[in-house]
Protein backbone atom coordinates (compact mmCIF):
# COMPACT_ATOMS: atom_id res chain seq x y z
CA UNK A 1 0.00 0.00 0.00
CA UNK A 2 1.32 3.55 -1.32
CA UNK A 3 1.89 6.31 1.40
CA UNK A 4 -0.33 8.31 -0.64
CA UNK A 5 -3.47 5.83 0.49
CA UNK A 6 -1.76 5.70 3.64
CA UNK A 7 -2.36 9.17 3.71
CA UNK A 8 -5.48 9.07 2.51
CA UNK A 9 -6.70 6.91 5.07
CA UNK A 10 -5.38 9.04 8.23
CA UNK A 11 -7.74 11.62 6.97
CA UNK A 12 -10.77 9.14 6.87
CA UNK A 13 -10.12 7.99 10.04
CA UNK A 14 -9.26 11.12 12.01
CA UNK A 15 -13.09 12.45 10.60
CA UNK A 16 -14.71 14.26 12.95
CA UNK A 17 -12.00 12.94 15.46
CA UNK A 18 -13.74 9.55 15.82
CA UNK A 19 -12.16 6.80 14.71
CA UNK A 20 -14.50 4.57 12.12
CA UNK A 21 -16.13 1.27 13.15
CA UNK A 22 -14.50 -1.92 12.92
CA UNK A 23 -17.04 -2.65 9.90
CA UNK A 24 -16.28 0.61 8.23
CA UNK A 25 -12.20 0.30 8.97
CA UNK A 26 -12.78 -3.25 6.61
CA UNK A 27 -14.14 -1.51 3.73
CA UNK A 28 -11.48 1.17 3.98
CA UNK A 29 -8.96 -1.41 3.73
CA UNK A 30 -10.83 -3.07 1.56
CA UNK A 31 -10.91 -0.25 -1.12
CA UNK A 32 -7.36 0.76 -0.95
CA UNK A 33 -5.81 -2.77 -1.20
CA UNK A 34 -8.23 -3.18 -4.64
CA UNK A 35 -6.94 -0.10 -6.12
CA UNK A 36 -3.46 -1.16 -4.92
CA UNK A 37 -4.21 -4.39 -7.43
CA UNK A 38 -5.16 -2.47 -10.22
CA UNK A 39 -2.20 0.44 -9.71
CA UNK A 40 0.79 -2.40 -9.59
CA UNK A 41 -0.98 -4.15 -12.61
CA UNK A 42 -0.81 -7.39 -10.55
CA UNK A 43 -4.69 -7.69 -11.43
CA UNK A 44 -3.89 -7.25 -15.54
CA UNK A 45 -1.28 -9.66 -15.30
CA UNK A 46 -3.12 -12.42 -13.45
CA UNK A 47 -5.88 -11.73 -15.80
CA UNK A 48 -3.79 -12.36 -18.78
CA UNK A 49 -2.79 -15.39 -17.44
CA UNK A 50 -6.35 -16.63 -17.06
CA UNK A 51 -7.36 -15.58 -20.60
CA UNK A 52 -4.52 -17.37 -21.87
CA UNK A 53 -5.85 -20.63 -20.41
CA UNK A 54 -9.38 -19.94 -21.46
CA UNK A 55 -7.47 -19.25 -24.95
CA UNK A 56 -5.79 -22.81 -25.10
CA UNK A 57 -8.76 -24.73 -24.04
CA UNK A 58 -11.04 -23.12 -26.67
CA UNK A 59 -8.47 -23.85 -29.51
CA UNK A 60 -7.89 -27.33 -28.60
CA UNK A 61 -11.91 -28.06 -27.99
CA UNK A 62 -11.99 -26.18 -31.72
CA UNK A 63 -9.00 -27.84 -33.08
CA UNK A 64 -8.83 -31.42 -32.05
CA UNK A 65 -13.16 -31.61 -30.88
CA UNK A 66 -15.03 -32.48 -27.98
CA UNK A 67 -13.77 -34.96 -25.63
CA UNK A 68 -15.46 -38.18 -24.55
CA UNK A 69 -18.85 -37.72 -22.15
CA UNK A 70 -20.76 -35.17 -23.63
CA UNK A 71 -21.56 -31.87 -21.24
CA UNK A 72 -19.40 -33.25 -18.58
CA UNK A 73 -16.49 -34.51 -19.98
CA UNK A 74 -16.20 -31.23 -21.53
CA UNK A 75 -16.73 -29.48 -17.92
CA UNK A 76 -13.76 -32.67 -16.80
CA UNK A 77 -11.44 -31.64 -18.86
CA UNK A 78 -11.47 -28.10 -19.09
CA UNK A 79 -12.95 -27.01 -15.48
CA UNK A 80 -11.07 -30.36 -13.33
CA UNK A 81 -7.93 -29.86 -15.22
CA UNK A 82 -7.60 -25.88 -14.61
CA UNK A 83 -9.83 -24.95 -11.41
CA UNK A 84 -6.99 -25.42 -9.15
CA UNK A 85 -4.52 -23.48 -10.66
CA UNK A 86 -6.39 -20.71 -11.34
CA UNK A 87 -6.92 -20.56 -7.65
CA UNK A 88 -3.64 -20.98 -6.34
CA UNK A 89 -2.39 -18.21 -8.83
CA UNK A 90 -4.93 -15.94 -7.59
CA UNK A 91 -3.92 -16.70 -3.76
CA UNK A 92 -0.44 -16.47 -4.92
CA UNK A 93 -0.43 -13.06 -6.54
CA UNK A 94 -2.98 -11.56 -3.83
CA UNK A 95 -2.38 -12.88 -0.98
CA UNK A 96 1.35 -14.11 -1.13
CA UNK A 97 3.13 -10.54 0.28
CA UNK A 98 -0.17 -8.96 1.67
CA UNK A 99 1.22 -8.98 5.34
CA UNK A 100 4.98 -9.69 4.64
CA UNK A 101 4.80 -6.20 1.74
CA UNK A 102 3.93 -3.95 4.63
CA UNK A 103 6.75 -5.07 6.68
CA UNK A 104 9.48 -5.35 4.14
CA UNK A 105 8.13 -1.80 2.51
CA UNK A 106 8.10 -0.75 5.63
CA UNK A 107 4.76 0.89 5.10
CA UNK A 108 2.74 -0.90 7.48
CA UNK A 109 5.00 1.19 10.03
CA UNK A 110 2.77 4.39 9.05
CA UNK A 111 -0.39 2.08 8.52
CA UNK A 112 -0.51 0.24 12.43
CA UNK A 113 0.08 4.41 13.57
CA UNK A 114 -3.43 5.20 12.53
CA UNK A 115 -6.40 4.47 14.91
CA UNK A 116 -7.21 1.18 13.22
CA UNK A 117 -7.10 -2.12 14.40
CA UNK A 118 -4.43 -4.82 13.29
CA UNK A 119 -7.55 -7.69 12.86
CA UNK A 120 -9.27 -4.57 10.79
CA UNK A 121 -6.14 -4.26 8.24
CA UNK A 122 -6.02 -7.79 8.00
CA UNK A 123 -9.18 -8.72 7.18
CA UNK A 124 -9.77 -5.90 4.80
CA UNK A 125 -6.49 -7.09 2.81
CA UNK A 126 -8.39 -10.75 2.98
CA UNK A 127 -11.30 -9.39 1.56
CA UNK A 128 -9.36 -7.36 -1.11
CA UNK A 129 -7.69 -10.81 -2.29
CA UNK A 130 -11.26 -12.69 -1.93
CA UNK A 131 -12.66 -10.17 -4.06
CA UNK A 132 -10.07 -9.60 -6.80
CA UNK A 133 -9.81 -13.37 -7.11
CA UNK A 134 -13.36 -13.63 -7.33
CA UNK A 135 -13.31 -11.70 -10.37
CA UNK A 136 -10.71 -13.45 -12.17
CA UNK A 137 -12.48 -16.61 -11.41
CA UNK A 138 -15.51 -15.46 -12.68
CA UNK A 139 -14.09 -13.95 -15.95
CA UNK A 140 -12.93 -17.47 -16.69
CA UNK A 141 -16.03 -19.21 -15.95
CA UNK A 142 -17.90 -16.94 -18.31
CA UNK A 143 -15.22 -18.01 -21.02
CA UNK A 144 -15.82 -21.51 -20.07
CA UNK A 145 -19.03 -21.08 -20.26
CA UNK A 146 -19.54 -19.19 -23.25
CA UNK A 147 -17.78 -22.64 -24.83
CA UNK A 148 -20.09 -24.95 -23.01
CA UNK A 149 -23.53 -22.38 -24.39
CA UNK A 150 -21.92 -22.84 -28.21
CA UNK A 151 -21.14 -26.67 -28.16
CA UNK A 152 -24.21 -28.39 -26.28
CA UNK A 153 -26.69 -25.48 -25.88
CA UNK A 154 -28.07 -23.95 -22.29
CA UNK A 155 -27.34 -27.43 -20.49
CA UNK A 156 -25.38 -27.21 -17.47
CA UNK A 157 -23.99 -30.72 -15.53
CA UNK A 158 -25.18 -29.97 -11.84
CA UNK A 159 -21.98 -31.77 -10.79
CA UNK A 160 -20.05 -28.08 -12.17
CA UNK A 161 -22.35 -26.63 -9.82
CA UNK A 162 -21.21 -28.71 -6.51
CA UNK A 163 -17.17 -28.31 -8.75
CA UNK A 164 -17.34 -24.51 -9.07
CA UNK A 165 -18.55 -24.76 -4.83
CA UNK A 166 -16.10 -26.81 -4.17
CA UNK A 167 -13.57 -24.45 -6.08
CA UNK A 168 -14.87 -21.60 -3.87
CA UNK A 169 -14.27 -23.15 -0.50
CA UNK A 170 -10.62 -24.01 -2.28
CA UNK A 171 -9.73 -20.22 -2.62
CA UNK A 172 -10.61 -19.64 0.86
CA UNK A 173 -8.64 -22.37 2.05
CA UNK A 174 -5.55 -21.20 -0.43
CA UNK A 175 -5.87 -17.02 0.74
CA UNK A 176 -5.98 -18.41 4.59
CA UNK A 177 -2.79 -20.25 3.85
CA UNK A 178 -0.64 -17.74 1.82
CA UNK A 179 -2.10 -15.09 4.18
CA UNK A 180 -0.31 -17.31 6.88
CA UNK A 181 2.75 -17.17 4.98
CA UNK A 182 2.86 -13.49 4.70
CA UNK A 183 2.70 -12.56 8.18
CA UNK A 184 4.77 -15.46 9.35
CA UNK A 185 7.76 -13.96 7.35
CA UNK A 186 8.75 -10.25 6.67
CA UNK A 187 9.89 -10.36 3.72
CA UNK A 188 7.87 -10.57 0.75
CA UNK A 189 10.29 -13.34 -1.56
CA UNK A 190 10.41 -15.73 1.54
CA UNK A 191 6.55 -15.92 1.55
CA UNK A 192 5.73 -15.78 -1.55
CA UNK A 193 8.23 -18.59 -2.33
CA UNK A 194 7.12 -20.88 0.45
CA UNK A 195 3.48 -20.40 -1.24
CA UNK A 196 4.27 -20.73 -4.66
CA UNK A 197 6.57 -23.75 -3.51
CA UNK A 198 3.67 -25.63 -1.27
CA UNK A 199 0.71 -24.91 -3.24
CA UNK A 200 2.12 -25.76 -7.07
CA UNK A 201 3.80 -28.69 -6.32
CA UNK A 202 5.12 -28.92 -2.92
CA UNK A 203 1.69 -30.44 -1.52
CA UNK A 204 1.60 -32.91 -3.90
CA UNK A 205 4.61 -33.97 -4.19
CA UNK A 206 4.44 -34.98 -0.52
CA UNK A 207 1.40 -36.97 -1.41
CA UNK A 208 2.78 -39.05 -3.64
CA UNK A 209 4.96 -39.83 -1.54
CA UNK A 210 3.37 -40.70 1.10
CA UNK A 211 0.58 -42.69 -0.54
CA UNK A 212 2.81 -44.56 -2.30
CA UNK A 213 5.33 -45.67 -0.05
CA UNK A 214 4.08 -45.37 3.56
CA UNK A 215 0.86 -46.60 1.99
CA UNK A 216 -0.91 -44.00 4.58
CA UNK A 217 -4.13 -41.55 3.44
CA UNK A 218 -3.16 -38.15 3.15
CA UNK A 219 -5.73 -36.31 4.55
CA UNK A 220 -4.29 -33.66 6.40
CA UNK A 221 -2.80 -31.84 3.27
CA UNK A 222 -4.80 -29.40 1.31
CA UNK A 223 -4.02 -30.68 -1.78
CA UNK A 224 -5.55 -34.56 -1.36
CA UNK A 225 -8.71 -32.16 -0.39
CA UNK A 226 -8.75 -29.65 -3.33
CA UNK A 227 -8.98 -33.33 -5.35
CA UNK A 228 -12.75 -33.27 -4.85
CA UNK A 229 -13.07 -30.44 -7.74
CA UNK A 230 -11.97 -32.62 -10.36
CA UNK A 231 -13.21 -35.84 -9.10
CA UNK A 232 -16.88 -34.32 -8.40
CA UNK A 233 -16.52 -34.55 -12.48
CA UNK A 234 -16.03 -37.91 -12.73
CA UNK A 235 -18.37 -40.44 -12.96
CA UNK A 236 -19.14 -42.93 -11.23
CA UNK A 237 -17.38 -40.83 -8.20
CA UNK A 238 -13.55 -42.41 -7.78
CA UNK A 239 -13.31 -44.92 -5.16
CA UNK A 240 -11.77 -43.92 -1.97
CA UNK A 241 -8.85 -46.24 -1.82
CA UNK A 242 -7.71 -48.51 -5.37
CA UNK A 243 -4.98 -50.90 -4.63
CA UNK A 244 -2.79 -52.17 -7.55
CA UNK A 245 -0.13 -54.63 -8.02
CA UNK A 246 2.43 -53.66 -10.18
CA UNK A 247 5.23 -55.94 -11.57
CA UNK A 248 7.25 -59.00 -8.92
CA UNK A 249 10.61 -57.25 -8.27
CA UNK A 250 14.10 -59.67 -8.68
CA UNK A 251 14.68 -60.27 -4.87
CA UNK A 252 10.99 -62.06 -4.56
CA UNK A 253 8.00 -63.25 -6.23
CA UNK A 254 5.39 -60.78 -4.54
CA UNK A 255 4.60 -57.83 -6.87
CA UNK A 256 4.65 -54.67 -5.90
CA UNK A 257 1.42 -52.49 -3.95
CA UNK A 258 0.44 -49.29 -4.96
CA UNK A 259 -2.03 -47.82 -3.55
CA UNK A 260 -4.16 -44.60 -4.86
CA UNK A 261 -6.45 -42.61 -2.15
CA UNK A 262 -9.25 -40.58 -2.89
CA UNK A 263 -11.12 -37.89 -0.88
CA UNK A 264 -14.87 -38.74 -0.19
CA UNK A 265 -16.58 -35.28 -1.07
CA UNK A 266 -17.49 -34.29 3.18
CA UNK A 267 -13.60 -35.44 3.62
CA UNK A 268 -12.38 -32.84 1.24
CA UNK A 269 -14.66 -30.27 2.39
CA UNK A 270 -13.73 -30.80 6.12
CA UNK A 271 -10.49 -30.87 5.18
CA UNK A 272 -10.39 -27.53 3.07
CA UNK A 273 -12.34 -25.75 5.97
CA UNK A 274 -10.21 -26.45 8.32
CA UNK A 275 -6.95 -25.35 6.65
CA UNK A 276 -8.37 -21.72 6.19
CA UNK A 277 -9.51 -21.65 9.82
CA UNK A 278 -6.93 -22.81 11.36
CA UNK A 279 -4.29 -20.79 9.01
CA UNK A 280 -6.57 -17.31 9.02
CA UNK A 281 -6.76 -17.81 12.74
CA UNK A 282 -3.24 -18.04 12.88
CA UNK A 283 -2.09 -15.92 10.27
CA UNK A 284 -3.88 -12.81 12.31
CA UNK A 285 -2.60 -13.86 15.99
CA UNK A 286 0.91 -13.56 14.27
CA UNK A 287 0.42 -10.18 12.79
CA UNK A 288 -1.06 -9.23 15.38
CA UNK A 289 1.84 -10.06 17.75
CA UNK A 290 4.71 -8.54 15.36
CA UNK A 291 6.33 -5.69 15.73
CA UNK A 292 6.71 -2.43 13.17
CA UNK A 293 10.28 -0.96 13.30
């Protein structure tokens, strides 16, 4: 945030000498952090990414036709193969140096002196990110959409519906988590690294791993939840644990177990839930406890 709308917002506050509401110091925050977007082009850019996607799907559906399933193998392949990253993007670029920015800038040092509460900032940058991201998301949608309207007429699968839901309670999950990021670090590479790390490939890489080898259900990583977009797509609905035998190794005649795990759809919803309370929660008692110098 510029020290112009730092500036901008002392006045607002100091109006008529009373400081604003709780409610009304959210929207201020609110505003300033969405023009912020717009001013650094971090908005543009994240929306050129998303119309490049939309751009690639539509000339492959054009190009090389419709894939298998009708309606919903069309909504499979474009909306379960995308979804996610589109999210984690948007949490990425919004949300990845929201907390950490002010303290590296060293803005936040002029921001904290006004009379407005830490939980107040924080949750107005939140709702800045939810917002901008909801945009973006809905932008592509449209696109998506606008594809589905040309190629099988006003019919909509109502598993999208429970998808593009499921998507939803994804991006709050994703913003509580690189929110926790950026106030658990000061500067703004650190946390946006650790996000972009985690969230792209980190999380599932550790899933792999752990399905595969210590044969255990991930369930506590956000990731084996977020699976529930693409699988809602799927039919009949994947089974929640597939066991397959692979080739008998040299040094004995047993072959080897792999085992796949999928999320039932309350599972991944529990699961998703609880990573953006428990890192929101978090994420604010640690800005709230950290120091300006």
């Amino acid at each position: 945030m510029s020290q112009q709308d730092k500036k901008s917002m002392t006045d607002v506050s100091l109006e008529g000498n009373n400081p604003p509401s709780s409610l009304s110091q959210v929207g201020i925050i609110t505003k300033y952090e969405m023009s912020n977007y717009f001013r650094a082009r971090r908005f543009f850019i994240l929306l050129g990414i998303a119309l490049a996607f939309s751009a690639i799907f539509t000339f492959l559906v054009a190009h090389y036709g419709l894939p298998a399933g009708g309606a919903l193998g069309f909504y499979s392949e474009w909306w379960g193969r995308s979804a996610t990253f589109i999210v984690i993007f948007s949490a990425i670029f919004f949300g990845g140096d929201a907390i950490s920015g002010e303290f590296q800038n060293k803005t936040g040092y002029f921001l904290v002196g006004n009379p407005i509460r830490r939980s107040s900032i924080y949750i107005g940058k939140w709702f800045a990110a939810l917002v901008a991201s909801l945009i973006i998301i809905g932008i592509y949608t449209a696109i998506m959409l606008a594809n589905s309207f040309y190629y099988f007429g006003v019919s909509i699968p109502w598993q999208f519906g429970e998808s593009f839901a499921f998507t939803l309670v994804y991006l709050i999950a994703a913003l509580g988590l690189t929110f926790f990021f950026s106030s658990a670090f000061k500067s703004s590479s650190y946390s946006i690294l650790v996000a972009v790390v985690l969230l792209l490939f980190g999380f599932t890489i550790i899933e792999e791993l752990i399905a595969v080898f210590a044969h255990v259900e991930p369930w506590f990583l956000l990731s084996y939840g977020s699976e529930i977009i693409g699988n809602i797509l799927t039919t009949p609905y994947p089974a929640h644990t597939t066991i397959q035998h692979g080739f008998a190794g040299r040094g004995g005649p047993n072959a080897a177990t792999f085992t796949t795990y999928n999320a039932t759809v309350p599972e991944g919803v529990a699961i998703m839930l609880v990573y953006f309370a428990l890192t929101a929660v978090l994420g604010l008692v640690l800005f709230e406890r950290k120091e300006f110098n």
